[in-house]
Protein backbone atom coordinates (compact mmCIF):
# COMPACT_ATOMS: atom_id res chain seq x y z
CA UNK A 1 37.40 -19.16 -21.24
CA UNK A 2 40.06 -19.33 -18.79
CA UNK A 3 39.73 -15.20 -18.40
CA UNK A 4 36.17 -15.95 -17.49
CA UNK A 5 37.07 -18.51 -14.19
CA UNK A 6 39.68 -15.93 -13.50
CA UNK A 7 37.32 -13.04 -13.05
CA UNK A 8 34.33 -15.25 -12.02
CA UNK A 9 36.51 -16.52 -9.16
CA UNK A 10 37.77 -13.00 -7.90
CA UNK A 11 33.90 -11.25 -7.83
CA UNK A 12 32.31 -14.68 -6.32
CA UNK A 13 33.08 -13.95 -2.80
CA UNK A 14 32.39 -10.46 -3.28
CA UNK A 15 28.86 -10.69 -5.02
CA UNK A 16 27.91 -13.41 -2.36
CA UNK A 17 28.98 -11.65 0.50
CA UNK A 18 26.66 -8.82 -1.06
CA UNK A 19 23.72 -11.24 -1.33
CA UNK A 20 23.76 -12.91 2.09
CA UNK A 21 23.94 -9.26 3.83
CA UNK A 22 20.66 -8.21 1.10
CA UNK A 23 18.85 -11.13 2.70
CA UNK A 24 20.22 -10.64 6.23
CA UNK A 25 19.10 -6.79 5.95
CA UNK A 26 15.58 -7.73 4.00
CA UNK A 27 14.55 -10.09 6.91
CA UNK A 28 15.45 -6.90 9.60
CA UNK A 29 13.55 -4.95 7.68
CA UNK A 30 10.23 -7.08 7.40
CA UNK A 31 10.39 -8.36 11.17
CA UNK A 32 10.92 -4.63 12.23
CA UNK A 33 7.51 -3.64 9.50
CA UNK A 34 5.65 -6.46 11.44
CA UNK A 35 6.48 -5.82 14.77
CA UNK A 36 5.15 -2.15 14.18
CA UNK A 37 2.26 -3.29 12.88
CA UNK A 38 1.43 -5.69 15.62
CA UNK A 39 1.77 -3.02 17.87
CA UNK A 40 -0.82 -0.28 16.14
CA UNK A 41 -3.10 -3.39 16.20
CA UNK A 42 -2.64 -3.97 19.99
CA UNK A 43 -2.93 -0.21 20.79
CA UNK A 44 -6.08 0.35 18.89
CA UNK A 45 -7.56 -2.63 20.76
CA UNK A 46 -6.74 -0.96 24.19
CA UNK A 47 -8.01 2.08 22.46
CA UNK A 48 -11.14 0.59 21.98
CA UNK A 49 -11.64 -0.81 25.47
CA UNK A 50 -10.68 1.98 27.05
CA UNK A 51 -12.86 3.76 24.92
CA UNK A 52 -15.47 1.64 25.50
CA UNK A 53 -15.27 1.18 29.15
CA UNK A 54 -15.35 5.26 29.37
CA UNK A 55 -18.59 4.96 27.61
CA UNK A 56 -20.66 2.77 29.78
CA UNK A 57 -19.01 3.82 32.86
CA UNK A 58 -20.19 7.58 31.79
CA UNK A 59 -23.61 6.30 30.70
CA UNK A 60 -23.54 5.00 33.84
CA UNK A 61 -22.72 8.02 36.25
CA UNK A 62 -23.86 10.22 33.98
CA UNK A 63 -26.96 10.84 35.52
CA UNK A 64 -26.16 11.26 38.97
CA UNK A 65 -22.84 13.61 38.50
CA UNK A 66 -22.93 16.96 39.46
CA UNK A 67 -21.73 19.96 36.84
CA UNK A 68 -18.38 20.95 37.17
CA UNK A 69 -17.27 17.38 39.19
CA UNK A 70 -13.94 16.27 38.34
CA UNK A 71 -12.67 12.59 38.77
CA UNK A 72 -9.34 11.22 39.00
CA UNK A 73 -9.35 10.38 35.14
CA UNK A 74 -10.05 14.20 34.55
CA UNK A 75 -7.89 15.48 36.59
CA UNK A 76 -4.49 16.74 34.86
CA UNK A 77 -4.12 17.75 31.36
CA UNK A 78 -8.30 16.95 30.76
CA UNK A 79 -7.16 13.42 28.19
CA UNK A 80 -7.96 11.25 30.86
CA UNK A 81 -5.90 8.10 32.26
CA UNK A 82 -6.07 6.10 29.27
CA UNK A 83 -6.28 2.62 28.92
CA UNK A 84 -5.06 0.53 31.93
CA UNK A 85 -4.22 -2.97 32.16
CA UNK A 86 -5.46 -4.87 35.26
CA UNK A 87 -2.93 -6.52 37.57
């Protein structure tokens, strides 16, 4: 039994050093899975406004817009400003 404290009491530190950086590394892990998450959420939101704004501001003007007219959003690479965020 004494061969048993001996060995037990050389691989302790060892095998608990090992565990607290699992958990240290686990928590990383799950923050950084959340944070990313969070974000897609937020960007689909502003997605959706944006989106949506475009929408009724082209059901809007649509009518009274001449063919070949090109706003500021247009203008560029033809995606459009995307979503803003007012000041």
């Amino acid at each position: 039994m004494d061969t048993f404290w001996e060995y037990f009491s050389v691989l302790a530190p060892s095998v608990g050093l090992g565990l607290i950086f699992w958990l240290v590394m686990r928590s990383l892990f799950r923050a950084d899975s959340g944070e990313r998450n969070a974000r897609a959420e937020l960007e689909e939101r502003e997605a959706e406004e944006w989106a949506r704004l475009r929408a009724e501001r082209g059901s809007r003007d649509g009518a009274g817009g001449t063919a070949g007219e090109t706003t500021a959003d247009d203008a560029g690479d033809g995606r459009g400003a995307g979503p803003t965020t007012a000041s």
